[in-house]
PDB file of N, CA and C in Angstrom:
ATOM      1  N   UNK A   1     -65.021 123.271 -57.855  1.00  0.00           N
ATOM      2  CA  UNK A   1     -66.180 122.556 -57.386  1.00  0.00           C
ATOM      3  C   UNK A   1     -67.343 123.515 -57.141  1.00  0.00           C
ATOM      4  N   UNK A   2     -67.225 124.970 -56.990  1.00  0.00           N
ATOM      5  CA  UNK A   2     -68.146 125.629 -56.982  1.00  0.00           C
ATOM      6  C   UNK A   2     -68.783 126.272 -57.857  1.00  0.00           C
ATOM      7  N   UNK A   3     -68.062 126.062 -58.849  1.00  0.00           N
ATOM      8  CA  UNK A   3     -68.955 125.876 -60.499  1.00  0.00           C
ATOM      9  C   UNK A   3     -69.616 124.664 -60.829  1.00  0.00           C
ATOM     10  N   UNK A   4     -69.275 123.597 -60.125  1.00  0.00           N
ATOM     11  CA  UNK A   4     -70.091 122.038 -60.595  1.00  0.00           C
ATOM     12  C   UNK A   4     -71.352 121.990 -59.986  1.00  0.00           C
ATOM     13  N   UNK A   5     -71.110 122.644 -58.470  1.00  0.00           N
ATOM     14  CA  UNK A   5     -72.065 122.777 -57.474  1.00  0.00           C
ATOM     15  C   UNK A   5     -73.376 124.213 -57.739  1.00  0.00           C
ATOM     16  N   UNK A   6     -73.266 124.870 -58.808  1.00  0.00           N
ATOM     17  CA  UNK A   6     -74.058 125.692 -59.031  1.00  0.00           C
ATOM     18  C   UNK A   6     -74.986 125.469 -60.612  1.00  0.00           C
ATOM     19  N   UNK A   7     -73.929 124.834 -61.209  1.00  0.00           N
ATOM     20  CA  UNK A   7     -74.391 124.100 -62.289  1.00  0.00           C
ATOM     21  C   UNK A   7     -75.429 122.962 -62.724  1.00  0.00           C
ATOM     22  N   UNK A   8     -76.207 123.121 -63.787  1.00  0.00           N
ATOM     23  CA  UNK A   8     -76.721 121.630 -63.918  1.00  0.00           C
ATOM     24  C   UNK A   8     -75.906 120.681 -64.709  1.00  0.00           C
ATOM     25  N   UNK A   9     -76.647 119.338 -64.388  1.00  0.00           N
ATOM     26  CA  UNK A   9     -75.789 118.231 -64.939  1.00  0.00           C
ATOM     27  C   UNK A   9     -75.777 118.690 -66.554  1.00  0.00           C
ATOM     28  N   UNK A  10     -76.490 118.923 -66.994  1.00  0.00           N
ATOM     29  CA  UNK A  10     -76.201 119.494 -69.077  1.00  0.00           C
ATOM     30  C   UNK A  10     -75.438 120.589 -69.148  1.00  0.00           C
ATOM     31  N   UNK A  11     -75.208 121.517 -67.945  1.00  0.00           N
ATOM     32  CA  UNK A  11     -74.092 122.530 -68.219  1.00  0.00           C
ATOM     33  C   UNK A  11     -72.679 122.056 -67.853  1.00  0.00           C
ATOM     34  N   UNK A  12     -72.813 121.133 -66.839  1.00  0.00           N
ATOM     35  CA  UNK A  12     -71.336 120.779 -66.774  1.00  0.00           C
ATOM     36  C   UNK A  12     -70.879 119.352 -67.469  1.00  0.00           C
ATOM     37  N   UNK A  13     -72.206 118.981 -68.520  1.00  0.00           N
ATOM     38  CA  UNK A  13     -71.973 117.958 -69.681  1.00  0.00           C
ATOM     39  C   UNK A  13     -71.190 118.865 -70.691  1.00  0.00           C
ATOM     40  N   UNK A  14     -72.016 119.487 -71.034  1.00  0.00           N
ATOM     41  CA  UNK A  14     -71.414 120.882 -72.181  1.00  0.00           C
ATOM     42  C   UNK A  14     -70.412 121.142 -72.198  1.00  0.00           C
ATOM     43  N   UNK A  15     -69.622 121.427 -70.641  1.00  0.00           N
ATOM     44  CA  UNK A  15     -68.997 121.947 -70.926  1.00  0.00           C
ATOM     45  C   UNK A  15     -67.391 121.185 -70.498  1.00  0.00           C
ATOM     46  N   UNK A  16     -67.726 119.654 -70.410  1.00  0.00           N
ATOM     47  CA  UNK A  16     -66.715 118.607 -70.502  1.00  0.00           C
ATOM     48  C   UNK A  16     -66.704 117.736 -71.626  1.00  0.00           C
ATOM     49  N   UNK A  17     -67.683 118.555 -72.521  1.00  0.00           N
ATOM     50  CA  UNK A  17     -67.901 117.169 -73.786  1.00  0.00           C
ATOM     51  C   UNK A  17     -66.223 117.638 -74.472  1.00  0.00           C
ATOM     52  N   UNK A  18     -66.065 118.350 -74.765  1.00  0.00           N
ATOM     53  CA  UNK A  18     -64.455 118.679 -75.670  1.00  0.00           C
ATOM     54  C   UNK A  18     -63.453 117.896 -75.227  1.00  0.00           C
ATOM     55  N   UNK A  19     -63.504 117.033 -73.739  1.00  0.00           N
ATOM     56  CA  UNK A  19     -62.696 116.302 -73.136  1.00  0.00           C
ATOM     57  C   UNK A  19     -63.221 114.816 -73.611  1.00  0.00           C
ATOM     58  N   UNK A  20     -63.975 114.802 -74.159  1.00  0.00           N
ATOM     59  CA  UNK A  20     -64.678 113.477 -74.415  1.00  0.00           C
ATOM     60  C   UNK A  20     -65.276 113.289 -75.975  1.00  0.00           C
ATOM     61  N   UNK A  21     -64.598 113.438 -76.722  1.00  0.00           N
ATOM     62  CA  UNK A  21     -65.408 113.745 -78.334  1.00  0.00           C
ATOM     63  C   UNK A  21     -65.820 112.554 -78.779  1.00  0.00           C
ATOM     64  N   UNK A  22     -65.941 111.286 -78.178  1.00  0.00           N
ATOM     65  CA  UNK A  22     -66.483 110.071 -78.347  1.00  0.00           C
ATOM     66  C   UNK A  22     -67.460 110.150 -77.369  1.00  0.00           C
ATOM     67  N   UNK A  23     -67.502 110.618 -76.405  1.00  0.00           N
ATOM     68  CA  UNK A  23     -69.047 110.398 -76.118  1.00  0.00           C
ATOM     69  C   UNK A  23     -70.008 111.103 -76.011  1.00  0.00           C
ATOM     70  N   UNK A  24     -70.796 110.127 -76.271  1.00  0.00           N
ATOM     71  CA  UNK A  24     -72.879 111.102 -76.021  1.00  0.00           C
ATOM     72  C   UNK A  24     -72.612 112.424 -75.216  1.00  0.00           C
ATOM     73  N   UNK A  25     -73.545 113.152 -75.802  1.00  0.00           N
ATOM     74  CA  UNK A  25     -74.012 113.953 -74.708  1.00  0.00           C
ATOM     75  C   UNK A  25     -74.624 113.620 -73.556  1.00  0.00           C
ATOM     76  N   UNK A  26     -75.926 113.087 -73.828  1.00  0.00           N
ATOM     77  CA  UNK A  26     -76.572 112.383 -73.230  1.00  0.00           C
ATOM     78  C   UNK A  26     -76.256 111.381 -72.216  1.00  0.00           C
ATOM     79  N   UNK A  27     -75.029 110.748 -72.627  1.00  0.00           N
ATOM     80  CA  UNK A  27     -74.266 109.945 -71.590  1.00  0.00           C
ATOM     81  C   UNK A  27     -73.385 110.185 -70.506  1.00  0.00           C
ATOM     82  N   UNK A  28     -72.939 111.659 -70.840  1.00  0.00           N
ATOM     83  CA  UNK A  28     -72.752 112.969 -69.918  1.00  0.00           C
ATOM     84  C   UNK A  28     -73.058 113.186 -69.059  1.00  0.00           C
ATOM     85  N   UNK A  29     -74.015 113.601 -69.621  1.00  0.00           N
ATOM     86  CA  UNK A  29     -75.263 113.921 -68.721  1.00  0.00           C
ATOM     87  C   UNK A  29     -75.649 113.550 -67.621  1.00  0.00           C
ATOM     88  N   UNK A  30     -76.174 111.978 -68.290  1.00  0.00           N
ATOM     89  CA  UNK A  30     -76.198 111.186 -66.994  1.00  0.00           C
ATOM     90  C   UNK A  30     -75.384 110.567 -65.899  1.00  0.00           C
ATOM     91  N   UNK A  31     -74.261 110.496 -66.227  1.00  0.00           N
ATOM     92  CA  UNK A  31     -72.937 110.805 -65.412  1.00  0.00           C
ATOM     93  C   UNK A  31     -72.859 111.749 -64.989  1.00  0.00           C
ATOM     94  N   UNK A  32     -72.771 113.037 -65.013  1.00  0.00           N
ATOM     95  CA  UNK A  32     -73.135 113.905 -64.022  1.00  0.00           C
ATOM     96  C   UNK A  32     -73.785 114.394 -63.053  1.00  0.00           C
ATOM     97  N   UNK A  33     -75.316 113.992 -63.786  1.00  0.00           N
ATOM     98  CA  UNK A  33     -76.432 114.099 -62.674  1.00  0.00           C
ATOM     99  C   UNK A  33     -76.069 112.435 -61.710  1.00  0.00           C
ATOM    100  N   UNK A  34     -75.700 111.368 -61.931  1.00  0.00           N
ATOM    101  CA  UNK A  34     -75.675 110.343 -60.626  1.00  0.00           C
ATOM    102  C   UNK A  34     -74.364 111.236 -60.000  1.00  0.00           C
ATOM    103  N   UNK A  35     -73.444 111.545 -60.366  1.00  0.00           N
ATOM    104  CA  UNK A  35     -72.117 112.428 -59.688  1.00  0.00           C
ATOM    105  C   UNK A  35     -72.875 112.795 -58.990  1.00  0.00           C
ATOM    106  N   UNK A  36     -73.800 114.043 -59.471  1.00  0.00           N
ATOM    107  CA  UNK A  36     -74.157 115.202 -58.187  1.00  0.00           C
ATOM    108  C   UNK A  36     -75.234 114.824 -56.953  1.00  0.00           C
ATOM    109  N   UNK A  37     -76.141 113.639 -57.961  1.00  0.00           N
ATOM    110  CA  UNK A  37     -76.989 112.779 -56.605  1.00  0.00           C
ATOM    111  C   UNK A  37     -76.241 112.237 -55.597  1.00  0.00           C
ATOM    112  N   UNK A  38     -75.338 111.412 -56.127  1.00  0.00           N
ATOM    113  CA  UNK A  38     -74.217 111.411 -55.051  1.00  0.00           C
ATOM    114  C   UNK A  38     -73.409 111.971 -54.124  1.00  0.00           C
ATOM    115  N   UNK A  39     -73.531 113.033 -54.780  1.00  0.00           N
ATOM    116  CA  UNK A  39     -72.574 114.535 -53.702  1.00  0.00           C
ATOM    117  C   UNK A  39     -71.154 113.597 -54.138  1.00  0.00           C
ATOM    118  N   UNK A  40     -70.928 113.306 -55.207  1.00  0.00           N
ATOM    119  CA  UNK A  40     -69.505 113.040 -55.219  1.00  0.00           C
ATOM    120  C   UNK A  40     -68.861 113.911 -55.407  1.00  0.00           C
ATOM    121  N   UNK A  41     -68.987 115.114 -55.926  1.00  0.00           N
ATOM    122  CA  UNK A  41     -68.095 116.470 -56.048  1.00  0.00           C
ATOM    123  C   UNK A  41     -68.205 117.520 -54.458  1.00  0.00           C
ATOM    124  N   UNK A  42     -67.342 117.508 -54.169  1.00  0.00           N
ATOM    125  CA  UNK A  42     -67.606 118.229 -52.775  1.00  0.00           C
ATOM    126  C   UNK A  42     -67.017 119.654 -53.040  1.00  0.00           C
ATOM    127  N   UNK A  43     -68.033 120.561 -52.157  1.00  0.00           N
ATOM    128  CA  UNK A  43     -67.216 122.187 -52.613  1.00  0.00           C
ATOM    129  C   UNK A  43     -66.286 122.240 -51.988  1.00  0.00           C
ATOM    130  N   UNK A  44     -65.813 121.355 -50.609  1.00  0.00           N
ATOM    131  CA  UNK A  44     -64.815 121.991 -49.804  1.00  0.00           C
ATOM    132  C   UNK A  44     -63.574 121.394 -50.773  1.00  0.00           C
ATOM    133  N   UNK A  45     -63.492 120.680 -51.578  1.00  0.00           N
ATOM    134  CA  UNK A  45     -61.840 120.119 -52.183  1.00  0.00           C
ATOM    135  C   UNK A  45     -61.726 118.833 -51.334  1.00  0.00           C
ATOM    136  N   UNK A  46     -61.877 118.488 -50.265  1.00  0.00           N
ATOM    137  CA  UNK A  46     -61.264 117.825 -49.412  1.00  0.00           C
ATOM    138  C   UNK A  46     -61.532 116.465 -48.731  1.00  0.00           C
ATOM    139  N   UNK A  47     -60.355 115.436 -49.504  1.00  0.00           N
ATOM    140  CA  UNK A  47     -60.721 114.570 -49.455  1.00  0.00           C
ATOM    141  C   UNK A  47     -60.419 113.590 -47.989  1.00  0.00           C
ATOM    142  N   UNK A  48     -62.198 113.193 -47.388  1.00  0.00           N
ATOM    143  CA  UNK A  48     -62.314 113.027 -46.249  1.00  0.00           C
ATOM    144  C   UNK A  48     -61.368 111.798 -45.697  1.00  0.00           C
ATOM    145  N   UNK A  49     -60.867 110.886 -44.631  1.00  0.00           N
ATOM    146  CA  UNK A  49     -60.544 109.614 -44.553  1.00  0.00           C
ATOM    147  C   UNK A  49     -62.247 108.725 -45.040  1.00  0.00           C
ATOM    148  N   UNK A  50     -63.065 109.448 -44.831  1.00  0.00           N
ATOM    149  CA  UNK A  50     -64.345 108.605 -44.915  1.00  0.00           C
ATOM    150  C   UNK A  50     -64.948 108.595 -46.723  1.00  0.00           C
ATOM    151  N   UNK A  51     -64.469 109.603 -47.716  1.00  0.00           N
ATOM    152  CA  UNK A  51     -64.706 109.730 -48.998  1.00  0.00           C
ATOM    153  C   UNK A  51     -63.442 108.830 -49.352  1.00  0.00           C
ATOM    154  N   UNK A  52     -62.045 108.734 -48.530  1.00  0.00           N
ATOM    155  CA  UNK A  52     -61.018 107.519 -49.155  1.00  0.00           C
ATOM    156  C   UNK A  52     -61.457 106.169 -48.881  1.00  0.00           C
ATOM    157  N   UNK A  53     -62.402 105.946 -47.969  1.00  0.00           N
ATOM    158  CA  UNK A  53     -62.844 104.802 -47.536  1.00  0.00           C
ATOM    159  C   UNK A  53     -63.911 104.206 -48.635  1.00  0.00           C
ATOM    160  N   UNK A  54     -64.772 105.407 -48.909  1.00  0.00           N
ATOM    161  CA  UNK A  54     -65.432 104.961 -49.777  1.00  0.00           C
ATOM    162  C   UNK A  54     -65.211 104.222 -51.320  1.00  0.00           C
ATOM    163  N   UNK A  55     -64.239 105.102 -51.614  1.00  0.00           N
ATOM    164  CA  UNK A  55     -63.616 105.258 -52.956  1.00  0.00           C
ATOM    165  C   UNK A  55     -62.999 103.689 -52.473  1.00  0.00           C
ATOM    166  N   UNK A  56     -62.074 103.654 -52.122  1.00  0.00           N
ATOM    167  CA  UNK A  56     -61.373 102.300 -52.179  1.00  0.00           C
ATOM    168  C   UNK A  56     -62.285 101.183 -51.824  1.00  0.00           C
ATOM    169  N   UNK A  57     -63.390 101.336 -51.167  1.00  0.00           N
ATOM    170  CA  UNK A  57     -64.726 100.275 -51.045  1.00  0.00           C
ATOM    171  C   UNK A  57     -65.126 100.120 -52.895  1.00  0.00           C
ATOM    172  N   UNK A  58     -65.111 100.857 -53.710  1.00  0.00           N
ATOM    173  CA  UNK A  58     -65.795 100.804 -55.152  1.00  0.00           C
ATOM    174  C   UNK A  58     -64.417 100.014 -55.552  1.00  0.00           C
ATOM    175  N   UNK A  59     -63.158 100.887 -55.935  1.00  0.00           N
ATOM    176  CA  UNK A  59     -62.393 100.052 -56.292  1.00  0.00           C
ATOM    177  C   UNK A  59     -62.467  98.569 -56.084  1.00  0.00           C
ATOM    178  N   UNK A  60     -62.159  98.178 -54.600  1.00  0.00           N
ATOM    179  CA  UNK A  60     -61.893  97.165 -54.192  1.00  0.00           C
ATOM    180  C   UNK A  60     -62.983  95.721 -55.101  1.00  0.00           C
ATOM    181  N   UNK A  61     -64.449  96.050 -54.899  1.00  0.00           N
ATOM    182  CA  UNK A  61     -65.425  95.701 -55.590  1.00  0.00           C
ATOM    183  C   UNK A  61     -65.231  95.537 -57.045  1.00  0.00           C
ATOM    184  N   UNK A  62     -64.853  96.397 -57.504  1.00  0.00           N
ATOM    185  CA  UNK A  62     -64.394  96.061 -58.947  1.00  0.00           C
ATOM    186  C   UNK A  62     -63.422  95.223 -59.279  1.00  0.00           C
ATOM    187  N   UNK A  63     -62.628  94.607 -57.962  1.00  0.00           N
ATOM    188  CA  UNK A  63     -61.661  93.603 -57.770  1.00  0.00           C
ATOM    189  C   UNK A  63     -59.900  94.162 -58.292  1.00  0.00           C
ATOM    190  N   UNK A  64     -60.609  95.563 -58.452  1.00  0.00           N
ATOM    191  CA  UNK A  64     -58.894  96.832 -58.784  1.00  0.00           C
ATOM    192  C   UNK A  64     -58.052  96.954 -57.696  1.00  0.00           C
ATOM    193  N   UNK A  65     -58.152  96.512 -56.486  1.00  0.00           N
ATOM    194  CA  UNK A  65     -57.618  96.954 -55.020  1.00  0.00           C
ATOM    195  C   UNK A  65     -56.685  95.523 -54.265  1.00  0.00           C
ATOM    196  N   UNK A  66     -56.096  95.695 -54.605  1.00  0.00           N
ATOM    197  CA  UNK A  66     -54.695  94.670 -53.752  1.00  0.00           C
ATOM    198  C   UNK A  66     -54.759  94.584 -52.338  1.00  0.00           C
ATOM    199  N   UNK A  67     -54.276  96.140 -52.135  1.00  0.00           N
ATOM    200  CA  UNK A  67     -54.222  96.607 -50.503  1.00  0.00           C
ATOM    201  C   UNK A  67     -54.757  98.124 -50.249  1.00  0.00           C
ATOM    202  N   UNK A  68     -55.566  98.228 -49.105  1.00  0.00           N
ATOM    203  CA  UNK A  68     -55.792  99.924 -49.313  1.00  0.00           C
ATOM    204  C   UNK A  68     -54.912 100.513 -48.829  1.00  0.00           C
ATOM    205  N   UNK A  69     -54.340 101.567 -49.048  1.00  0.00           N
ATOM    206  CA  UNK A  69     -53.829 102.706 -48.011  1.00  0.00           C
ATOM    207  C   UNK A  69     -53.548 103.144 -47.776  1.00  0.00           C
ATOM    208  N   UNK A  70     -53.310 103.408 -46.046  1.00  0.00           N
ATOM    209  CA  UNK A  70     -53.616 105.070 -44.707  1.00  0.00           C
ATOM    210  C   UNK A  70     -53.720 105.898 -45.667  1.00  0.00           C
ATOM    211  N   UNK A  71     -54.859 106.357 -44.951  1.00  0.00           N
ATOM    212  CA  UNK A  71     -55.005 107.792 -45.283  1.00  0.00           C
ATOM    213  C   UNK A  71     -53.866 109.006 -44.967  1.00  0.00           C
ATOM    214  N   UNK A  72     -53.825 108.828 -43.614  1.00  0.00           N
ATOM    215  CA  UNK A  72     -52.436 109.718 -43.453  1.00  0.00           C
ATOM    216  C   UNK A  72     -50.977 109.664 -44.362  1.00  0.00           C
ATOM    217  N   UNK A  73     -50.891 108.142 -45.093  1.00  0.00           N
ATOM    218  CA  UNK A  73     -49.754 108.509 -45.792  1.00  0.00           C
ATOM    219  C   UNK A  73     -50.192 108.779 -47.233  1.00  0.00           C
ATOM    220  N   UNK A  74     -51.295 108.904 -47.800  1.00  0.00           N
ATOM    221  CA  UNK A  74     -51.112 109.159 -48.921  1.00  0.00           C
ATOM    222  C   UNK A  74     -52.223 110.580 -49.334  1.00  0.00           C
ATOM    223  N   UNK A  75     -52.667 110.849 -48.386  1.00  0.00           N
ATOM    224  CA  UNK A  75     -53.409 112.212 -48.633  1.00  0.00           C
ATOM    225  C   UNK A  75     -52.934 113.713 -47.424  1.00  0.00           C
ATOM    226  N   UNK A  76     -53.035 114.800 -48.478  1.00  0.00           N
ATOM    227  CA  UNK A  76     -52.946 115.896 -47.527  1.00  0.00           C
ATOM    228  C   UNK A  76     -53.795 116.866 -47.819  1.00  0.00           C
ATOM    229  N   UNK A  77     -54.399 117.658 -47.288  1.00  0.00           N
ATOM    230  CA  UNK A  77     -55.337 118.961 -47.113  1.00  0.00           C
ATOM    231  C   UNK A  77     -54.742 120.332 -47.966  1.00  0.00           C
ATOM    232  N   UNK A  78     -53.274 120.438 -47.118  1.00  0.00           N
ATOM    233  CA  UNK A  78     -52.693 121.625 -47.734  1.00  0.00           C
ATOM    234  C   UNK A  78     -52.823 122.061 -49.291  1.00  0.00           C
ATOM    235  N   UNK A  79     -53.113 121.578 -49.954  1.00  0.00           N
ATOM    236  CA  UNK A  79     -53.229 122.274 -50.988  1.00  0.00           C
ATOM    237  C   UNK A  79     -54.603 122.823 -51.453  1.00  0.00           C
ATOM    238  N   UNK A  80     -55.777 121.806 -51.117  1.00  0.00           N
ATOM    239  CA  UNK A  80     -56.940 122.184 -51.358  1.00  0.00           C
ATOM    240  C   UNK A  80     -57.347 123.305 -50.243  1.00  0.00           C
ATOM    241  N   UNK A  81     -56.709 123.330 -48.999  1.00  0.00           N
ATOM    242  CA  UNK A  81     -56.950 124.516 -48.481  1.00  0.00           C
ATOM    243  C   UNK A  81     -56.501 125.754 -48.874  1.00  0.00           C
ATOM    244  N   UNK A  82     -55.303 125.495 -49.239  1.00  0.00           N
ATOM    245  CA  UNK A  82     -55.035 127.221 -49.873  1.00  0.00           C
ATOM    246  C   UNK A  82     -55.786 127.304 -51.244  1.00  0.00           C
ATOM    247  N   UNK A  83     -56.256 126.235 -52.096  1.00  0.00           N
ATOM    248  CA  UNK A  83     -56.931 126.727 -53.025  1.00  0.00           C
ATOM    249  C   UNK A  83     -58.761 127.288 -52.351  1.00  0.00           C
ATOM    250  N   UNK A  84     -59.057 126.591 -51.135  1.00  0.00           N
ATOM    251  CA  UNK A  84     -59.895 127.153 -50.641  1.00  0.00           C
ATOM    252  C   UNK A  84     -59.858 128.639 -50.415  1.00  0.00           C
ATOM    253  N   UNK A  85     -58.919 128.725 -50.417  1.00  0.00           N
ATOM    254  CA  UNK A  85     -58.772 130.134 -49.263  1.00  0.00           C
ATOM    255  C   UNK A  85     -58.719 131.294 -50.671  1.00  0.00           C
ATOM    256  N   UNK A  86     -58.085 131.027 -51.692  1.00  0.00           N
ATOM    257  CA  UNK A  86     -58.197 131.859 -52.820  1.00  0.00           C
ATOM    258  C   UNK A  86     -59.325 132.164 -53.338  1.00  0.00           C
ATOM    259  N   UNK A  87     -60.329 131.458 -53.348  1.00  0.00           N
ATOM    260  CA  UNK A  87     -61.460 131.563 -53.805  1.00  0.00           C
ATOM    261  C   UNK A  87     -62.807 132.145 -53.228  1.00  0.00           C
ATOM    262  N   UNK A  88     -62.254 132.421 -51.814  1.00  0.00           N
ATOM    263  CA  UNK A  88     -63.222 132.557 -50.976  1.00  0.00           C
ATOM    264  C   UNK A  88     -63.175 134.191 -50.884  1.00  0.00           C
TER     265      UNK A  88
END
């Protein structure tokens, strides 16, 4: 995330188009830049109870969501922290 976060949206189009060989560049693009207006990529890794809240608020809306849930049982820190900690 601290390459997405230093990057512009056409460099980190560039350099996800090979994952996507059907689509635009351009369409990339702009998926990236609303990503980063959003702050949907966070540098810390770590996904908040309030970024799971969110996320399952979009799902749900899209009518993809049955039931949400706890955060406590289905998310943990530990790993994005030690990948924090490597990088730092």
């Amino acid at each position: 995330m601290k390459w997405v976060e230093n990057h512009t949206p056409e460099e980190i189009a560039t350099s996800i188009s090979p994952q996507f060989p059907d689509a635009d560049l351009d369409i990339l693009t702009a998926v990236a830049k609303r990503y980063k207006d959003q702050d949907t990529w966070k540098p810390d890794l770590i996904l908040t109870e309030e970024g799971l809240n969110h996320m399952m608020d979009i799902v749900e809306l899209a009518g993809e969501l049955d039931k949400r849930a706890p955060y406590e049982k289905i998310v943990t820190k530990k790993f994005a922290e030690k990948a924090m900690k490597s990088i730092q």
